[in-house]
N, C-alpha and C. Protein backbone atom coordinates (compact mmCIF):
# COMPACT_ATOMS: atom_id res chain seq x y z
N UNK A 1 19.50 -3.26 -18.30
CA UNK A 1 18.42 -2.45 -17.77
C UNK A 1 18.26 -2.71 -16.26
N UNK A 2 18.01 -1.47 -15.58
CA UNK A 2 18.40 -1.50 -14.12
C UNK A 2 16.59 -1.73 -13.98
N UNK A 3 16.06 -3.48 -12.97
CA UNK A 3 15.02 -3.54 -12.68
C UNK A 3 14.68 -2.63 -11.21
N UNK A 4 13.51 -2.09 -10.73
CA UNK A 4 13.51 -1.58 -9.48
C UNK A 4 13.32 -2.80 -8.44
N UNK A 5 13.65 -2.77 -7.63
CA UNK A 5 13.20 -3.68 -6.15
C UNK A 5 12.20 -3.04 -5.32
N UNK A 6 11.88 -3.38 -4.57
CA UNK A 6 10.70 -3.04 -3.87
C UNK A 6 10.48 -4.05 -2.45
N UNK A 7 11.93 -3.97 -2.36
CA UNK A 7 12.03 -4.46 -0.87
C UNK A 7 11.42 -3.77 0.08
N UNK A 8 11.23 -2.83 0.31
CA UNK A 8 10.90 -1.90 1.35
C UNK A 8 9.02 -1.84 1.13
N UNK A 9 8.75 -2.65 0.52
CA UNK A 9 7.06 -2.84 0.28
C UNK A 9 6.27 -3.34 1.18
N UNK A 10 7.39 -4.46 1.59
CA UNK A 10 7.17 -4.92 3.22
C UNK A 10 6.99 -4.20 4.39
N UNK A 11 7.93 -3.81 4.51
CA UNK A 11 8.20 -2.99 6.14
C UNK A 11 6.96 -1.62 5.80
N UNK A 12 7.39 -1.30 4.73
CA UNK A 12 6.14 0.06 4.37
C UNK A 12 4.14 -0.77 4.48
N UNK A 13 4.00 -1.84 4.27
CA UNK A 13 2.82 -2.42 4.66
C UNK A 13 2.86 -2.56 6.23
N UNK A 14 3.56 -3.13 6.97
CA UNK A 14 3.76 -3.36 8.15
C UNK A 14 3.44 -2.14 9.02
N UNK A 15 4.31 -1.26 8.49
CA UNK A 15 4.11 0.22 9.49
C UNK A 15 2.77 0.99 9.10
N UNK A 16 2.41 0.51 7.77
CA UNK A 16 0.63 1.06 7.20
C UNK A 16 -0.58 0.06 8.67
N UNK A 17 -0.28 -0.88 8.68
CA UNK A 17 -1.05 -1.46 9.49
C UNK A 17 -1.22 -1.43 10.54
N UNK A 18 0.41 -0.92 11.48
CA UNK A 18 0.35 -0.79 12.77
C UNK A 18 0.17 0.26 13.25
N UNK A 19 -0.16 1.57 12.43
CA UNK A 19 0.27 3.08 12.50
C UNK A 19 -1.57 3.65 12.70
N UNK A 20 -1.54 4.81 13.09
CA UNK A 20 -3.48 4.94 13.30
C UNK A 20 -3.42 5.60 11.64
N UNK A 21 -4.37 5.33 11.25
CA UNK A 21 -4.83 5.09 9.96
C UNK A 21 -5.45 6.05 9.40
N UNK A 22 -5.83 7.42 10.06
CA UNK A 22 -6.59 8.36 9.98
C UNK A 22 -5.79 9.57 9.24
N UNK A 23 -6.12 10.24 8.74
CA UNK A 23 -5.13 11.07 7.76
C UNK A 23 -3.66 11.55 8.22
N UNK A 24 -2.50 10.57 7.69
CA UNK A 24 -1.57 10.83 8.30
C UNK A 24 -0.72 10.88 6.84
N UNK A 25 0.31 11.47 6.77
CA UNK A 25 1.48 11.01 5.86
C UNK A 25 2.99 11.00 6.82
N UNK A 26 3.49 10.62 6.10
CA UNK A 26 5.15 10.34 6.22
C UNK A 26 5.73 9.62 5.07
N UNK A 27 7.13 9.98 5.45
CA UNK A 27 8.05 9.56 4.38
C UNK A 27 8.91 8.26 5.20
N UNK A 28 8.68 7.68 4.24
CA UNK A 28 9.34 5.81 3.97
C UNK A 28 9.94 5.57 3.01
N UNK A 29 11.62 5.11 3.69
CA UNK A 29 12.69 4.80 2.64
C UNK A 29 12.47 5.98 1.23
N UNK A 30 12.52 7.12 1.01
CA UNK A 30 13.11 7.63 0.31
C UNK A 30 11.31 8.09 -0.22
N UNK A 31 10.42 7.57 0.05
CA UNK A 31 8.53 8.02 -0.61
C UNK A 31 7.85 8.86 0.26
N UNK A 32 7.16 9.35 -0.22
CA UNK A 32 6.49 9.97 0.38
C UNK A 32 5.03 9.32 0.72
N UNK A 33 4.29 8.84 1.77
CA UNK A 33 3.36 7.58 2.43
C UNK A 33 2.13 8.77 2.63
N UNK A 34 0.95 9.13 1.64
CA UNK A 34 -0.33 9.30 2.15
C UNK A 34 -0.96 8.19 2.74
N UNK A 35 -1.66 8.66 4.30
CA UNK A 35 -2.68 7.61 4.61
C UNK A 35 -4.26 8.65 4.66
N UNK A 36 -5.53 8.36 4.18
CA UNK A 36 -6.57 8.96 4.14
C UNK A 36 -7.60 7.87 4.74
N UNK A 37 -8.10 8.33 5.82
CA UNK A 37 -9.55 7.29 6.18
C UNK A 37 -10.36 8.23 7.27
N UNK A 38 -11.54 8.09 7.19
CA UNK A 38 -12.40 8.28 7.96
C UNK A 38 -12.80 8.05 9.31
N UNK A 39 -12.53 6.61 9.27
CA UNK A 39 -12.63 5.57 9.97
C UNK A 39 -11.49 4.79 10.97
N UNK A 40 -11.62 3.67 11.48
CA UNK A 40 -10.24 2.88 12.01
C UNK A 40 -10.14 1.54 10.76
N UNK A 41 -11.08 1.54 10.51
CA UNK A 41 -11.66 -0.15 9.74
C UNK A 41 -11.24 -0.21 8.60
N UNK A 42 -10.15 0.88 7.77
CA UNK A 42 -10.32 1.28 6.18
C UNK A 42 -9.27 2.03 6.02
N UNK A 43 -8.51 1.97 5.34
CA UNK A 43 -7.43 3.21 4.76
C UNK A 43 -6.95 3.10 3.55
N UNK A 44 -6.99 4.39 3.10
CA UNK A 44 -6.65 4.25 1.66
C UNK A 44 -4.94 4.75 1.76
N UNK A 45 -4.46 4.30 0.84
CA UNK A 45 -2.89 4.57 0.93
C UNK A 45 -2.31 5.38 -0.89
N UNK A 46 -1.59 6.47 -0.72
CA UNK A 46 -1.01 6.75 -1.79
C UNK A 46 0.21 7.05 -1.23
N UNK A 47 1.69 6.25 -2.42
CA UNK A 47 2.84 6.02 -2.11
C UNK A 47 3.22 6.61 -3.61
N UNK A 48 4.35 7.69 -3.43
CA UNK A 48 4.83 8.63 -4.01
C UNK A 48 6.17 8.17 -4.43
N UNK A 49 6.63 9.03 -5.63
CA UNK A 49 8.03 8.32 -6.19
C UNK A 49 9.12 8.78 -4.90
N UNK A 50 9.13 9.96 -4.72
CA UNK A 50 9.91 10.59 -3.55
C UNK A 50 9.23 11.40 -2.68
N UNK A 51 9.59 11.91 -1.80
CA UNK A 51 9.25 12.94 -0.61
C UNK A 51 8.05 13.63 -1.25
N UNK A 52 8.61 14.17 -2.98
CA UNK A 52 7.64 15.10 -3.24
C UNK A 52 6.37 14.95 -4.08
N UNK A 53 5.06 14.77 -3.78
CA UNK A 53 3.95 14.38 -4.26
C UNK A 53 3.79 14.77 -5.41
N UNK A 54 4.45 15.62 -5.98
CA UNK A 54 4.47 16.39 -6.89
C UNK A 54 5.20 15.24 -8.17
N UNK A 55 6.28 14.32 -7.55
CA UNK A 55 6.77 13.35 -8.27
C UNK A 55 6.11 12.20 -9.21
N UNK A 56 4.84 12.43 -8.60
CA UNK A 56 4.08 11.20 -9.17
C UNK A 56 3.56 9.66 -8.01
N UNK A 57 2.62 9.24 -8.43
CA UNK A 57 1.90 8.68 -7.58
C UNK A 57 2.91 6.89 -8.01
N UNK A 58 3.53 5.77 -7.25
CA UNK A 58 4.09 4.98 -7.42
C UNK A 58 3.34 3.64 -7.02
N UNK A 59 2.22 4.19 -5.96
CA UNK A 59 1.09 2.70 -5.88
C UNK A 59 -0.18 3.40 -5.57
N UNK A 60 -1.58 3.03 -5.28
CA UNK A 60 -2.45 3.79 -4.24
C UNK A 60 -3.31 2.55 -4.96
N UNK A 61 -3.72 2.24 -3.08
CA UNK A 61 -3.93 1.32 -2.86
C UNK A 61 -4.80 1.42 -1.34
N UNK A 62 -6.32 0.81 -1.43
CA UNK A 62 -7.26 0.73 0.09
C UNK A 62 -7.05 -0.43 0.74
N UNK A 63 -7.16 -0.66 1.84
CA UNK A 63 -7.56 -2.02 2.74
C UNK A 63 -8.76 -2.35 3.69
N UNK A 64 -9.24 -2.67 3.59
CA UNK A 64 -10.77 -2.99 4.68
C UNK A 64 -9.81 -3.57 5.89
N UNK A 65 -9.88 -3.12 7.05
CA UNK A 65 -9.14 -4.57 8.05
C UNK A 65 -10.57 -5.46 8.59
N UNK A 66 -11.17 -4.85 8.36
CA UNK A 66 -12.71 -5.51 8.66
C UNK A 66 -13.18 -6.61 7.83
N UNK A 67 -12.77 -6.37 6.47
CA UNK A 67 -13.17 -7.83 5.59
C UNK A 67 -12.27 -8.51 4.82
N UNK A 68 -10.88 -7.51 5.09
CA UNK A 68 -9.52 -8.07 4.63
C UNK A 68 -9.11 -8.26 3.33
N UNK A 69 -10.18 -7.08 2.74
CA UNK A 69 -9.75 -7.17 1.46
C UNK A 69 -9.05 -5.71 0.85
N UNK A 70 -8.09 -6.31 0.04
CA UNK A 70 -7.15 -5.30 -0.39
C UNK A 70 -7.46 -4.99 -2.04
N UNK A 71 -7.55 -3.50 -2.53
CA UNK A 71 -7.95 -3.45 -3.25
C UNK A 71 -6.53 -2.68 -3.95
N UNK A 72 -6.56 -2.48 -4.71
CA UNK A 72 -5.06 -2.03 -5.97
C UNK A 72 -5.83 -1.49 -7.29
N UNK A 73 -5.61 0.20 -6.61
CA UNK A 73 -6.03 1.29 -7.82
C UNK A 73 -5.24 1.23 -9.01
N UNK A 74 -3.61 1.49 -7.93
CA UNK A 74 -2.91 1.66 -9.41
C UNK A 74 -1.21 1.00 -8.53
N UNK A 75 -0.52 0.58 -9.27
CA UNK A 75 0.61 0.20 -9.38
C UNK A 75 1.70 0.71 -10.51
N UNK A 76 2.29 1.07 -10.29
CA UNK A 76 3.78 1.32 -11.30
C UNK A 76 3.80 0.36 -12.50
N UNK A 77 4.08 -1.17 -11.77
CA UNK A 77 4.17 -1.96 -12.61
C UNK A 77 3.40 -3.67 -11.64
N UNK A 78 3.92 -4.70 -12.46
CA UNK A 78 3.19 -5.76 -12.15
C UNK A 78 4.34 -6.57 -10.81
N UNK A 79 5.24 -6.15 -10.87
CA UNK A 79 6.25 -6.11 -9.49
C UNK A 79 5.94 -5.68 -8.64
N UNK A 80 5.30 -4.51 -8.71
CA UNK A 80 5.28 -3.52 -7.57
C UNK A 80 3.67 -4.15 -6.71
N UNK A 81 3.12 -4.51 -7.84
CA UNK A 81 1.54 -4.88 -7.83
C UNK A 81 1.59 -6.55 -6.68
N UNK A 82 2.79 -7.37 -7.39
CA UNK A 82 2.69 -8.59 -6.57
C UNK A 82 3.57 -8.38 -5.03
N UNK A 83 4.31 -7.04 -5.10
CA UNK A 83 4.87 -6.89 -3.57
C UNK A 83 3.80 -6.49 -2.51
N UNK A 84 3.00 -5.85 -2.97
CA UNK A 84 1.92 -5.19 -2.47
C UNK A 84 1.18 -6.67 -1.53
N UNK A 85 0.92 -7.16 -2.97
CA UNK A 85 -0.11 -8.53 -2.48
C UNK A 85 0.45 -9.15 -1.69
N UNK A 86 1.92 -9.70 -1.61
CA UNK A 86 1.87 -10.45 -0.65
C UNK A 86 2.92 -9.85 0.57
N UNK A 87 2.99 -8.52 0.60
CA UNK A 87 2.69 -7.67 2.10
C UNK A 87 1.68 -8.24 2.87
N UNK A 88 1.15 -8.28 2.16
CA UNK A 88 -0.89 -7.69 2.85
C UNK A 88 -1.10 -9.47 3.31
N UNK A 89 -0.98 -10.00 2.27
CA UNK A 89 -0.95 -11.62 2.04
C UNK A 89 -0.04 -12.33 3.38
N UNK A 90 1.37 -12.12 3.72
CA UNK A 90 2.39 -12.56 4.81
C UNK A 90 1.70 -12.09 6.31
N UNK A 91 1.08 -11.10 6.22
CA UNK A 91 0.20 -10.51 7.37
C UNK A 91 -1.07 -11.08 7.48
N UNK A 92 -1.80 -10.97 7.05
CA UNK A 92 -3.33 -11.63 6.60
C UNK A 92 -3.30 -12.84 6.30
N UNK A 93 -2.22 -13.51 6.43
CA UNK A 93 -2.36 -15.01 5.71
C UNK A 93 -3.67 -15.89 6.90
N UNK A 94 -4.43 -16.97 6.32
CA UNK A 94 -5.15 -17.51 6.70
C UNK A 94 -6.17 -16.66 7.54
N UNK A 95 -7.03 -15.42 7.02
CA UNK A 95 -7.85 -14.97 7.45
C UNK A 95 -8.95 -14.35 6.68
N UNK A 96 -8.96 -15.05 5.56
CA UNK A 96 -9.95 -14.60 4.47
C UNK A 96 -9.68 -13.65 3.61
N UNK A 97 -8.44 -13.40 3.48
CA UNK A 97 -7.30 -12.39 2.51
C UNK A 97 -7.69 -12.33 0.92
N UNK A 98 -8.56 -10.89 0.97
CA UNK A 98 -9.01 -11.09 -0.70
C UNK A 98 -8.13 -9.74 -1.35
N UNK A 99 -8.22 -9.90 -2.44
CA UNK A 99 -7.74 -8.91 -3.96
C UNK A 99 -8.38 -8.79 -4.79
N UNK A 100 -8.15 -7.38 -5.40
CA UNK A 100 -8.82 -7.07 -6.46
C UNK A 100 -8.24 -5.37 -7.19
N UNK A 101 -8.40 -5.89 -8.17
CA UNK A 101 -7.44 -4.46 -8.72
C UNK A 101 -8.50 -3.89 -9.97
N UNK A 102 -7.97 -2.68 -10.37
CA UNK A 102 -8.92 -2.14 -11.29
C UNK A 102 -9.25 -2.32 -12.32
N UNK A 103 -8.24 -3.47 -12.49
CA UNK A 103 -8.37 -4.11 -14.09
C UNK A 103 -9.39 -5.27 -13.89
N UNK A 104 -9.55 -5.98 -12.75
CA UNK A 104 -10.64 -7.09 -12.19
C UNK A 104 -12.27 -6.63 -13.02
C-alpha cells in the first residue's frame, strides 16, 4: 500500500506565513492553496487534493499569528494532521505555540 508523504507541508506553511494573508489562493506542488481572512492577524487556510476545488478539501486549517495558536478543522489523515503541527511548530517554536483540533 502506497503511504502519501506530505513533504511539501513544510514549504506550503512557510509560504502561508510569509505571503499577505487576505483572500488569496494559489496552487502549491500540485493543490490548490485557499487563503480567507479579514484581517493581517488570522488566516484561515483550505488545501485541496489538486488544482481543482472541486477535488475535495485535503486539510483546512486557521492560525492566529497574534496568539499563535493553530487550530485543525479537518485533515485527510493523522499524517497529514502531525505535518501540519510541526510546520507551524519548526516556525513558532519557543513562542507560546498552541493546538487544537476539532476532535479536542
Amino acid at each position: 500500500m502506497n503511504r502519501k508523504r506530505y513533504k511539501y507541508i513544510h514549504r506550503l506553511v512557510e509560504k502561508i506565513t510569509t505571503s499577505p494573508s487576505n483572500n488569496m489562493e494559489f496552487n502549491c506542488y500540485g493543490h490548490l492553496v485557499h487563503l480567507e481572512s479579514e484581517t493581517d492577524c488570522y488566516v484561515s487556510v483550505a488545501v485541496y487534493h489538486t488544482t481543482d476545488r472541486y477535488s475535495g478539501e485535503l486539510a483546512d486549517f486557521s492560525f492566529d499569528y497574534w496568539t499563535h495558536e493553530l487550530y485543525v478543522e479537518y485533515a485527510e489523515d493523522e499524517r497529514l494532521f502531525g505535518a501540519i503541527v510541526r510546520a507551524f511548530r519548526d516556525i513558532y517554536a519557543g513562542s507560546g505555540f498552541s493546538v487544537s483540533s476539532y476532535e479536542d
